[in-house]
C-alpha atoms as a PDB file:
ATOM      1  CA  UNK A   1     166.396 -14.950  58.520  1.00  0.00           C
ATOM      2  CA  UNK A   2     167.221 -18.347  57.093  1.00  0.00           C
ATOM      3  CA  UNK A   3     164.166 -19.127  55.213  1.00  0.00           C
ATOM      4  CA  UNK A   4     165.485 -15.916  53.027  1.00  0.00           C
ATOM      5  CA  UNK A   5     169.285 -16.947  53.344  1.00  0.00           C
ATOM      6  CA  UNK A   6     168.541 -20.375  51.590  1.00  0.00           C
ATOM      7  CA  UNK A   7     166.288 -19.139  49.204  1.00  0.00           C
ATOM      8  CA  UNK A   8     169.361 -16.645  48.210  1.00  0.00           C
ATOM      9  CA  UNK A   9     171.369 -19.198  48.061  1.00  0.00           C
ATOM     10  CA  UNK A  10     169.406 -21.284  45.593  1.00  0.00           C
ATOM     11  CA  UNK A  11     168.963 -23.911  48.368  1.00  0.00           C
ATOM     12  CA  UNK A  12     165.192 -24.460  47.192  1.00  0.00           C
ATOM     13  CA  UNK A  13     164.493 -27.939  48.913  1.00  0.00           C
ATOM     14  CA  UNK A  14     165.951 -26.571  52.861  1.00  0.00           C
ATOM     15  CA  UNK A  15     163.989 -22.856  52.027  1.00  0.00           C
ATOM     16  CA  UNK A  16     160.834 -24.594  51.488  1.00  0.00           C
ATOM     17  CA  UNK A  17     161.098 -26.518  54.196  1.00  0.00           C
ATOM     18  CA  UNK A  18     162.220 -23.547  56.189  1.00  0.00           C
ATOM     19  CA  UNK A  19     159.148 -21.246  55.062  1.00  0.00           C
ATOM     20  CA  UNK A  20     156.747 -24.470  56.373  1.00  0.00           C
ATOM     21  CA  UNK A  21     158.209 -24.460  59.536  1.00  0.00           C
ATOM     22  CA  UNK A  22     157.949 -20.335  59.801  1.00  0.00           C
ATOM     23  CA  UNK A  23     154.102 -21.322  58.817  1.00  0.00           C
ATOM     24  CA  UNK A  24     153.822 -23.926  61.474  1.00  0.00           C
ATOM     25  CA  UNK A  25     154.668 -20.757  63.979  1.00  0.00           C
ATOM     26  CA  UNK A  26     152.449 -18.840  62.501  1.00  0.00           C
ATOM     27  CA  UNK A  27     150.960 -18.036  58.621  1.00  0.00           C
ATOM     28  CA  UNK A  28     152.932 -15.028  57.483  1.00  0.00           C
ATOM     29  CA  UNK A  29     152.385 -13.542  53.999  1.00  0.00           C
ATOM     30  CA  UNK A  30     155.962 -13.466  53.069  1.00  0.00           C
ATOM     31  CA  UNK A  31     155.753 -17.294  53.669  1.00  0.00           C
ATOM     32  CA  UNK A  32     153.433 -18.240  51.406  1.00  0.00           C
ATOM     33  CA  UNK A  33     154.377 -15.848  49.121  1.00  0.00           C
ATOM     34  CA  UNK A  34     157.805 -17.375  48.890  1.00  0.00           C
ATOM     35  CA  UNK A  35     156.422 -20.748  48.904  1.00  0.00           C
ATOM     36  CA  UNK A  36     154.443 -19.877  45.608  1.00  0.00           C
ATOM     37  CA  UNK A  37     157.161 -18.585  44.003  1.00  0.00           C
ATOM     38  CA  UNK A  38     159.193 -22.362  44.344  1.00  0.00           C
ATOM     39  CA  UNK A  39     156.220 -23.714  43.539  1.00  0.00           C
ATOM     40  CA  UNK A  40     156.426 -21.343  40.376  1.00  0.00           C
ATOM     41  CA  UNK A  41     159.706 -21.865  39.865  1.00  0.00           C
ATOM     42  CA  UNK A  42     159.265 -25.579  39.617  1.00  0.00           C
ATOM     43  CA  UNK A  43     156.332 -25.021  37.118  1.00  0.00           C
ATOM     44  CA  UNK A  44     153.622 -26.082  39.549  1.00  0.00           C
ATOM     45  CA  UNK A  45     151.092 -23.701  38.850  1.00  0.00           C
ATOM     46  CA  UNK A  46     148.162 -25.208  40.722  1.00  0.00           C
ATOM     47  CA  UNK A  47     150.710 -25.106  43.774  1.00  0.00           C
ATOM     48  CA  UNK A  48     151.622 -21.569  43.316  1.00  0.00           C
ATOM     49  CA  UNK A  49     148.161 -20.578  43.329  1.00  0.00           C
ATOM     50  CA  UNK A  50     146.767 -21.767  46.327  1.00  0.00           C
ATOM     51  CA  UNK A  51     149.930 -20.302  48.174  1.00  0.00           C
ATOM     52  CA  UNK A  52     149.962 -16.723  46.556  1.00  0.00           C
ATOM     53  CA  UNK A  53     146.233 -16.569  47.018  1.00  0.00           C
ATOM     54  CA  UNK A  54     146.563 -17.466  51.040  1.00  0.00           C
ATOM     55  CA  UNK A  55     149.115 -14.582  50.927  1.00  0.00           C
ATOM     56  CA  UNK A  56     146.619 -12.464  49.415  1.00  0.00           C
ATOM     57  CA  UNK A  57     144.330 -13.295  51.947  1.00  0.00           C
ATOM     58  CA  UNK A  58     146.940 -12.418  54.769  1.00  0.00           C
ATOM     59  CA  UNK A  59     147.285  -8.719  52.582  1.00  0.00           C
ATOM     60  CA  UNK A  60     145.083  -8.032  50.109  1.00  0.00           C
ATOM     61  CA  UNK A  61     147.029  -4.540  49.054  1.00  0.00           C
ATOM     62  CA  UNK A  62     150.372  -6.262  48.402  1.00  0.00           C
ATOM     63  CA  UNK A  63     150.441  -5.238  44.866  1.00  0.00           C
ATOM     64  CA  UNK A  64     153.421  -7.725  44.424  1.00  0.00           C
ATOM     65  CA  UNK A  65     151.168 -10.478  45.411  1.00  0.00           C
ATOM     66  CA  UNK A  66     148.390  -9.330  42.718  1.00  0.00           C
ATOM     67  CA  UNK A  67     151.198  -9.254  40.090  1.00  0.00           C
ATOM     68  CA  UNK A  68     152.277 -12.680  41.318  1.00  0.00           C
ATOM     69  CA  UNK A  69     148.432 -13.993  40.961  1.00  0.00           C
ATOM     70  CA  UNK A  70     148.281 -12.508  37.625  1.00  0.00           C
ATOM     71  CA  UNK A  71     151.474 -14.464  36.645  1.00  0.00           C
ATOM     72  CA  UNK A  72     150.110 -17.686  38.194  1.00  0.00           C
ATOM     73  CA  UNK A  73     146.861 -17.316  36.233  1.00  0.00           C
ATOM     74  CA  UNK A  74     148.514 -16.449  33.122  1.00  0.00           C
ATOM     75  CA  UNK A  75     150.554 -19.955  33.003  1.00  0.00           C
ATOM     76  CA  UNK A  76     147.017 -21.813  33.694  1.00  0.00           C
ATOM     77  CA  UNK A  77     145.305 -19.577  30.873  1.00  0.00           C
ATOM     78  CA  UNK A  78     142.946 -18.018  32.801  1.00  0.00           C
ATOM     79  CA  UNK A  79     142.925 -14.903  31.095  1.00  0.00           C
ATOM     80  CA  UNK A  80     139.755 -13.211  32.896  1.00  0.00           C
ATOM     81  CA  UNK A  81     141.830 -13.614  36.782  1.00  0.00           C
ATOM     82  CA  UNK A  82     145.440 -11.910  34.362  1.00  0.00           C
ATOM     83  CA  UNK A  83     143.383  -8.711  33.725  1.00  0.00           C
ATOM     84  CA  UNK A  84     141.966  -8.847  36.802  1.00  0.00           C
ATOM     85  CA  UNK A  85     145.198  -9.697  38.947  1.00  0.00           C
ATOM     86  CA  UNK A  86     147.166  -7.026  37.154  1.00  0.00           C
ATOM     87  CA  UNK A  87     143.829  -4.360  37.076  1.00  0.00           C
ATOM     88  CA  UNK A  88     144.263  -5.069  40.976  1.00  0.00           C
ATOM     89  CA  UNK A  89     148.040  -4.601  41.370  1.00  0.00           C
ATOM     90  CA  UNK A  90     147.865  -1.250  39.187  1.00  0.00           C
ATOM     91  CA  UNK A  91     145.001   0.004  41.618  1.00  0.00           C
ATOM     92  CA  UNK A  92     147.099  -0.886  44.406  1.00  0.00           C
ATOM     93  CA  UNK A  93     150.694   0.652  43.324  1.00  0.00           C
ATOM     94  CA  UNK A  94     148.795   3.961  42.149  1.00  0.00           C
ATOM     95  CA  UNK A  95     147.342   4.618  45.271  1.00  0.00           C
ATOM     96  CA  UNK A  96     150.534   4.253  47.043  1.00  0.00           C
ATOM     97  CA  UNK A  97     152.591   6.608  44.373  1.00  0.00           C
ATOM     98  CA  UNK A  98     149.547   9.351  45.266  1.00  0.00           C
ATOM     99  CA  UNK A  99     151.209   9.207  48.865  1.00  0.00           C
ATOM    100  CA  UNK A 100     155.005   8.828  47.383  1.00  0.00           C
ATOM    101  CA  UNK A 101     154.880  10.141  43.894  1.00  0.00           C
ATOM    102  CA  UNK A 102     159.329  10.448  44.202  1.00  0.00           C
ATOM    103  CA  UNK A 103     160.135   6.812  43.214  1.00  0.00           C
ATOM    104  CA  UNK A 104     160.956   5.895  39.505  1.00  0.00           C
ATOM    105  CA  UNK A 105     160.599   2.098  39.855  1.00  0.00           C
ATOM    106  CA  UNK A 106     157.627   2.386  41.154  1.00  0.00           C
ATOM    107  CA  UNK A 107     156.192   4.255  38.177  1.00  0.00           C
ATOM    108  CA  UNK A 108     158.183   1.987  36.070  1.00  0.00           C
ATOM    109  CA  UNK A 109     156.040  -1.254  37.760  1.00  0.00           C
ATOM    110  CA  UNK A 110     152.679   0.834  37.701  1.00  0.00           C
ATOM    111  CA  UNK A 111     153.575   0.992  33.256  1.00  0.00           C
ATOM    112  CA  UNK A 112     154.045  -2.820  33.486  1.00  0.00           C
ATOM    113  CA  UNK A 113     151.204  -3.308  35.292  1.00  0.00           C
ATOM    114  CA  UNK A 114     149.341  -1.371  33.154  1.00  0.00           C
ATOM    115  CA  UNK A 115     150.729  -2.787  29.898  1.00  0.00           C
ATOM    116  CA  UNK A 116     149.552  -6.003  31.220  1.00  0.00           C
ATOM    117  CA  UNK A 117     145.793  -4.923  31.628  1.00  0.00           C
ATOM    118  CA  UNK A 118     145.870  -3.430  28.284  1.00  0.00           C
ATOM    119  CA  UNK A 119     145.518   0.034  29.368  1.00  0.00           C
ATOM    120  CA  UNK A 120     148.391   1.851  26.737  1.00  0.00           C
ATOM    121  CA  UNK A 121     147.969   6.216  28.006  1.00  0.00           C
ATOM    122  CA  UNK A 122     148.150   5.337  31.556  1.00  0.00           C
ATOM    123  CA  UNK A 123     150.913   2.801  30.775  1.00  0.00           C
ATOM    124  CA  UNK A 124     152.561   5.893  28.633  1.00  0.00           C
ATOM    125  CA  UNK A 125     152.126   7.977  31.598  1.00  0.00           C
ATOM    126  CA  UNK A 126     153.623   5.729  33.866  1.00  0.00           C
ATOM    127  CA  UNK A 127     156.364   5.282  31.717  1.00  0.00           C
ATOM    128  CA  UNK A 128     156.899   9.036  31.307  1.00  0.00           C
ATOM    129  CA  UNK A 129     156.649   9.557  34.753  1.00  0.00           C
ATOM    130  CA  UNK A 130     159.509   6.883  35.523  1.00  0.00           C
ATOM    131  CA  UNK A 131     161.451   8.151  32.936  1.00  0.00           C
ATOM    132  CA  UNK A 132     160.851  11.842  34.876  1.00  0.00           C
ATOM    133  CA  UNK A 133     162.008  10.583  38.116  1.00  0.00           C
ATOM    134  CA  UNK A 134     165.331   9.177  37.360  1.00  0.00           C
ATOM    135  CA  UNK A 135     164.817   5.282  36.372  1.00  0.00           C
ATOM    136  CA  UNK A 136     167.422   4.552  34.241  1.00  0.00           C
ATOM    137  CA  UNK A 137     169.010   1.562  36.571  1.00  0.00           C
ATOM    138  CA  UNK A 138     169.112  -1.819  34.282  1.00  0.00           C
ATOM    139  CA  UNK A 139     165.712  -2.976  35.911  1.00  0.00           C
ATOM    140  CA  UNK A 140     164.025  -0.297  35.367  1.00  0.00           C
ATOM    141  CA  UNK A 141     165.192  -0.325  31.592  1.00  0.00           C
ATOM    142  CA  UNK A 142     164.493  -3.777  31.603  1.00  0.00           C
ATOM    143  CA  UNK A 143     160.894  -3.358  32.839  1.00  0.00           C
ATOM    144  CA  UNK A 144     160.776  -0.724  30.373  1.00  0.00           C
ATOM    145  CA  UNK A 145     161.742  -3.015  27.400  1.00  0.00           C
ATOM    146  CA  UNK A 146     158.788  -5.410  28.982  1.00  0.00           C
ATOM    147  CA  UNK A 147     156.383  -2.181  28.624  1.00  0.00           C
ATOM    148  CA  UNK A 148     157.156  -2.009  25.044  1.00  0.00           C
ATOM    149  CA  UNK A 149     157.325  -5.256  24.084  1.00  0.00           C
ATOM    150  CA  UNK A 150     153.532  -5.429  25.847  1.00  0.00           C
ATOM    151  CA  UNK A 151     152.599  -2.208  23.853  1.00  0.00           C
ATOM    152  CA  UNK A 152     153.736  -4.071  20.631  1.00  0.00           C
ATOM    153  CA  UNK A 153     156.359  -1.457  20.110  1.00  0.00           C
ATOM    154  CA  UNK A 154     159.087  -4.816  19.725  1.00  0.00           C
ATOM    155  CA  UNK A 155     161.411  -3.224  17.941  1.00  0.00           C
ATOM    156  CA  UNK A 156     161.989  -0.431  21.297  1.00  0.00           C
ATOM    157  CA  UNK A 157     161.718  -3.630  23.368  1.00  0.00           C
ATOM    158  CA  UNK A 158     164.529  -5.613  21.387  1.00  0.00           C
ATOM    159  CA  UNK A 159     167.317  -2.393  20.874  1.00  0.00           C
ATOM    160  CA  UNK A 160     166.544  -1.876  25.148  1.00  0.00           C
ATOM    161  CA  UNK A 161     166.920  -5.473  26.208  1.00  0.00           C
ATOM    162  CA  UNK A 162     170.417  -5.341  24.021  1.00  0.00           C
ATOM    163  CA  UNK A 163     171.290  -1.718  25.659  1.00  0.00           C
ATOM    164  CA  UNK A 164     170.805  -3.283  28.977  1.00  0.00           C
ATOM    165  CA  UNK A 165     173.115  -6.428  27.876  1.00  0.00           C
ATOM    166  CA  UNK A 166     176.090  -3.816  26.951  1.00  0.00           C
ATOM    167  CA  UNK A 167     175.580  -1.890  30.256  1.00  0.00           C
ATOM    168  CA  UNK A 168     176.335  -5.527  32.026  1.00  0.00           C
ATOM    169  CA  UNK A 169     172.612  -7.001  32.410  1.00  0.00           C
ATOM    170  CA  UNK A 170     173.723 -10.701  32.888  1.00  0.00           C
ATOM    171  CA  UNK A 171     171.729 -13.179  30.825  1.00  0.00           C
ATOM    172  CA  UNK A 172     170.108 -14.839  34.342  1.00  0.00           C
ATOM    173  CA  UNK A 173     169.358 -11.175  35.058  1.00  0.00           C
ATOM    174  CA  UNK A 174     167.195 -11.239  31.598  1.00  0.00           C
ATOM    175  CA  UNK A 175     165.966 -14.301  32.063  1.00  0.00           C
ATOM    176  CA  UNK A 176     164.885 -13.566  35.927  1.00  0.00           C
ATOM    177  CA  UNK A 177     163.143 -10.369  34.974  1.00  0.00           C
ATOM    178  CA  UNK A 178     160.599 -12.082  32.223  1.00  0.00           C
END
């Protein structure tokens, strides 16, 4: 569609205006969730907010969306809604891998998610359990890295993040994934 077109193209100002008309037609939860994430983008947190929590409201079991929250209330330092955001996502994404247990991103989000609430065994278990079902592509390893580095194991975090940069991670990539 060409709200996602010109947001792939970096055409921020015409995909904005593009995901307001879509909302104009009718509030969609993609939308607003790609509206907060300009509105991110362009360091307006307050924005971001208000749209990711309207997406919420349209699905409340997008973990993406609870992630997104948990990012949103981390740059206002509100650190009660971060643990709570991320506690939510992690609830979310575990449920789903007890339906579909076969994806290694997935487990490799669930460990960031969990990192990011604090919880270390089930973020170890999620990490294991990633590792177990094949996700060694460079955003998985750079999740990974993100896992570590939230676990205070820095040193794992730092020789990854280089690993990824010999395998080809681009620097943008890096920079897009933190």
């Amino acid at each position: 569609n060409r709200c996602a077109m010109e947001l792939a193209m970096n055409h921020t100002a015409e995909a904005e205006q593009a995901f307001r008309n879509s909302l104009e037609r009718a509030p969609t939860e993609t939308a607003y969730g790609n509206l907060g994430t300009i509105a991110f983008g362009n360091k307006d947190y307050r924005k971001a907010l208000d749209y990711y929590l309207k997406a919420r409201d349209l699905n409340p079991r997008n973990d993406g969306i609870w992630r997104n929250l948990g990012d949103t209330y981390a740059m206002l330092g509100d650190e009660a809604n971060v643990k709570e955001s991320y506690g939510r996502a992690a609830s979310l994404l575990s449920a789903a891998m007890r339906t579909n247990p076969s994806r290694g991103a997935a487990w490799m989000t669930l460990a960031f998610y969990e990192g990011k609430v604090g919880r270390r065994v089930e973020a170890e278990k999620a990490l294991a359990s990633a590792e177990q079902r094949g996700a060694t592509d460079l955003p998985s390893l750079l999740k990974k890295a993100q896992v570590y580095a939230l676990l205070g194991e820095k040193e794992k975090a730092i020789q990854l993040v280089l690993h990824c940069l010999m395998q080809g991670l681009s620097r943008t990539d890096d920079e897009l994934s933190m």
